[in-house]
Protein backbone atom coordinates (compact mmCIF):
# COMPACT_ATOMS: atom_id res chain seq x y z
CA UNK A 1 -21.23 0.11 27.72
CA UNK A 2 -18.92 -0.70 24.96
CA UNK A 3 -15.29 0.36 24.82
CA UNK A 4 -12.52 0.72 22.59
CA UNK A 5 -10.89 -1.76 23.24
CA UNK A 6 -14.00 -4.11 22.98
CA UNK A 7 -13.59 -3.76 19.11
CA UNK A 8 -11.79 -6.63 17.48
CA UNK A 9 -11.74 -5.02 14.10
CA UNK A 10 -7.68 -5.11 13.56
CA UNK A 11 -6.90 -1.41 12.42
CA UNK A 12 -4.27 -0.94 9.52
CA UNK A 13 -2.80 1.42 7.22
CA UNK A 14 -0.67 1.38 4.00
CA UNK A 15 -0.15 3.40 0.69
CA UNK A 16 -0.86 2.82 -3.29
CA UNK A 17 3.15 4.04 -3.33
CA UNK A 18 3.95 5.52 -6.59
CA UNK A 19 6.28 7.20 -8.81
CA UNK A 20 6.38 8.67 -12.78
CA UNK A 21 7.95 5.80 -15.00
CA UNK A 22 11.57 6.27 -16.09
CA UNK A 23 10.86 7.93 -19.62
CA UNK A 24 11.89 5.40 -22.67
CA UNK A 25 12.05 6.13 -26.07
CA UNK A 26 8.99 4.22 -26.79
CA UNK A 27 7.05 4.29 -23.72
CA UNK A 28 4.34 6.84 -22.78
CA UNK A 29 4.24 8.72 -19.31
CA UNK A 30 2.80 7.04 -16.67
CA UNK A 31 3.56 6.14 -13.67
CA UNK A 32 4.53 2.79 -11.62
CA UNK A 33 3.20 1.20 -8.65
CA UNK A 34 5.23 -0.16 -6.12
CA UNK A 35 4.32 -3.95 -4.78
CA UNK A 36 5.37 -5.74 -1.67
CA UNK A 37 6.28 -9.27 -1.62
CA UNK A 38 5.42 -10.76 1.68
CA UNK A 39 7.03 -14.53 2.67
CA UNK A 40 5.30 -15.19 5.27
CA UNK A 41 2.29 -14.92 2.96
CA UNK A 42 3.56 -15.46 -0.18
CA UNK A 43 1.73 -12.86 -1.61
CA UNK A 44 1.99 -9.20 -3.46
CA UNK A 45 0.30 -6.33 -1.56
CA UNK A 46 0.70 -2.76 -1.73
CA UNK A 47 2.41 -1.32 1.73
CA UNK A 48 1.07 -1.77 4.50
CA UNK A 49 0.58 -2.75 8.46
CA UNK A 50 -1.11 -2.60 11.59
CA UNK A 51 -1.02 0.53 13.26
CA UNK A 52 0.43 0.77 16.91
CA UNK A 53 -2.23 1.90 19.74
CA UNK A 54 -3.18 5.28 19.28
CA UNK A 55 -1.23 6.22 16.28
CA UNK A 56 -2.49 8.25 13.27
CA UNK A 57 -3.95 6.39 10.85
CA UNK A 58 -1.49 8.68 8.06
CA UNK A 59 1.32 8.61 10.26
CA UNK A 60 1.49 4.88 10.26
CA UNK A 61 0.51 4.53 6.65
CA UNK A 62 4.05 6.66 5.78
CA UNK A 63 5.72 4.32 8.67
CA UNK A 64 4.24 1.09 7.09
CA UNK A 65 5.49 2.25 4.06
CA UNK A 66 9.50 3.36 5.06
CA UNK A 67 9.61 0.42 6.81
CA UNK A 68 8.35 -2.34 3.79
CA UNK A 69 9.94 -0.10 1.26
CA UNK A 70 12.68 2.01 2.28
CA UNK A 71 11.15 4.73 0.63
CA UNK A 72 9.77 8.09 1.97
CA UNK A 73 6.03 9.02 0.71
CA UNK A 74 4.50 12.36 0.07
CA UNK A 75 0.69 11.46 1.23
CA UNK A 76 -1.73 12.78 -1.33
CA UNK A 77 -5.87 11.55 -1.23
CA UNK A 78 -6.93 9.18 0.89
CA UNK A 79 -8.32 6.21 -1.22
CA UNK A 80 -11.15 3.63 -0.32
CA UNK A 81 -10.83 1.69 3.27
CA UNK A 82 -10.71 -1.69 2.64
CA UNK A 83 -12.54 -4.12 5.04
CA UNK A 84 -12.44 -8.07 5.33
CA UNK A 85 -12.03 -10.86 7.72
CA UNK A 86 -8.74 -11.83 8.36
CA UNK A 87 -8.33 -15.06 10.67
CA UNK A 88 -11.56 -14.71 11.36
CA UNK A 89 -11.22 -11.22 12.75
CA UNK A 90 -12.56 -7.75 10.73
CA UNK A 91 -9.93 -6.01 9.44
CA UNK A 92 -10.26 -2.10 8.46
CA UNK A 93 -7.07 -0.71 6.40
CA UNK A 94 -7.06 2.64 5.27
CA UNK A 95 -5.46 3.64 2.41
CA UNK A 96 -3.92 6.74 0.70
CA UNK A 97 -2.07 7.42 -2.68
CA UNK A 98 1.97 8.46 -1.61
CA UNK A 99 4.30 9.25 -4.19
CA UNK A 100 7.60 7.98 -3.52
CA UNK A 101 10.50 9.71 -2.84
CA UNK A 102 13.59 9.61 -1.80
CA UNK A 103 15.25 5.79 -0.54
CA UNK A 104 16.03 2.29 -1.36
CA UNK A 105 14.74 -1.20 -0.30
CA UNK A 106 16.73 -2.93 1.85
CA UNK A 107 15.35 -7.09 1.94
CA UNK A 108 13.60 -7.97 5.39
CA UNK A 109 11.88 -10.99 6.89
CA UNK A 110 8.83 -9.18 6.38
CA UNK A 111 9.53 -7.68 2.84
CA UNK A 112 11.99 -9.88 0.92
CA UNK A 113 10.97 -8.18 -2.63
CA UNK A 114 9.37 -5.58 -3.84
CA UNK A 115 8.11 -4.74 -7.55
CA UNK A 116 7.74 -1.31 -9.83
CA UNK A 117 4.89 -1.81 -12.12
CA UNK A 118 3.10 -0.23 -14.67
CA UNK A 119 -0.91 0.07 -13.12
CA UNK A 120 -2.06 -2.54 -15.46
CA UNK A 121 0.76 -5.14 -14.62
CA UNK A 122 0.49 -4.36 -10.89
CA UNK A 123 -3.35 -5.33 -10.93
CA UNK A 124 -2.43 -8.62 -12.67
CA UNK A 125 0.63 -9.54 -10.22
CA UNK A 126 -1.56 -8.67 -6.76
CA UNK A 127 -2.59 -11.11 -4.76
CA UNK A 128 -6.30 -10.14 -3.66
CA UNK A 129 -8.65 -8.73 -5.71
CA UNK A 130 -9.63 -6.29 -3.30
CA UNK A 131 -6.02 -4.62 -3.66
CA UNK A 132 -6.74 -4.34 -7.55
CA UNK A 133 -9.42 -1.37 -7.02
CA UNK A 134 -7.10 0.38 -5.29
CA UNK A 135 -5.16 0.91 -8.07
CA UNK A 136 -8.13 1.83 -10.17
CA UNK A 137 -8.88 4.64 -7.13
CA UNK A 138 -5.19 5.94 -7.17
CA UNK A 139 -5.48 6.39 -11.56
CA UNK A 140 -9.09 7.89 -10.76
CA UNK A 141 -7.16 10.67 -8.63
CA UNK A 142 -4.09 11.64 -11.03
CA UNK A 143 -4.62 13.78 -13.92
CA UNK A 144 -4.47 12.21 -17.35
């Protein structure tokens, strides 16, 4: 008999956190994706984190994201779950477009930087490949 807590899959959440780019003279509307910068990693991620025991799968997405960010989210579609080993262990994080709204980010051992980027630079400036479909997933749900 197999139980839950049999499962070593490591269980996350995050957000593709967005907001509409700051309107320019020249520049079209669009929109801007928000990247974290990790230390301990050295990397650039969207938001995101393991989720506590029991706890929503949304509800620690939004946390994951205050928390890295400093900014609130509005949750709109969930976007593909991304899977992979990590230390050797599977990893499942779900994912779901947020616009951003109100906040600032405040520096952190966890989150020393974080990035606004058009969709195109923030699929050049991630880290893993797998994070640049998600930001083909969150264009695939907006309206152009």
């Amino acid at each position: 008999m197999s139980h839950a807590h049999d499962d070593p899959t490591v269980r996350a959440a995050g957000c593709v956190l967005w907001r509409p780019r700051p309107a320019t003279s020249a520049a079209s509307p669009g929109l801007e994706l928000c990247l974290v910068h990790r230390p301990k990693y050295d990397d650039w991620s969207h938001p995101k984190g393991k989720l506590k025991p029991g706890e929503d799968p949304l509800a620690g997405a939004l946390r994951e994201v205050a928390e890295e960010t400093g900014y609130a989210a509005e949750p709109g579609p969930e976007l593909p779950t991304v899977r992979y080993l990590a230390n050797g262990r599977p990893k499942e994080v779900r994912y779901w477009a947020a616009a951003a709204g109100a906040g600032a980010f405040t520096p952190s051992d966890e989150v020393d930087r974080i990035l606004w980027l058009t969709p195109d630079a923030a699929r050049t400036r991630l880290t893993e490949p797998r994070d640049r479909d998600l930001v083909d997933a969150l264009l695939a749900t907006r309206p152009r």
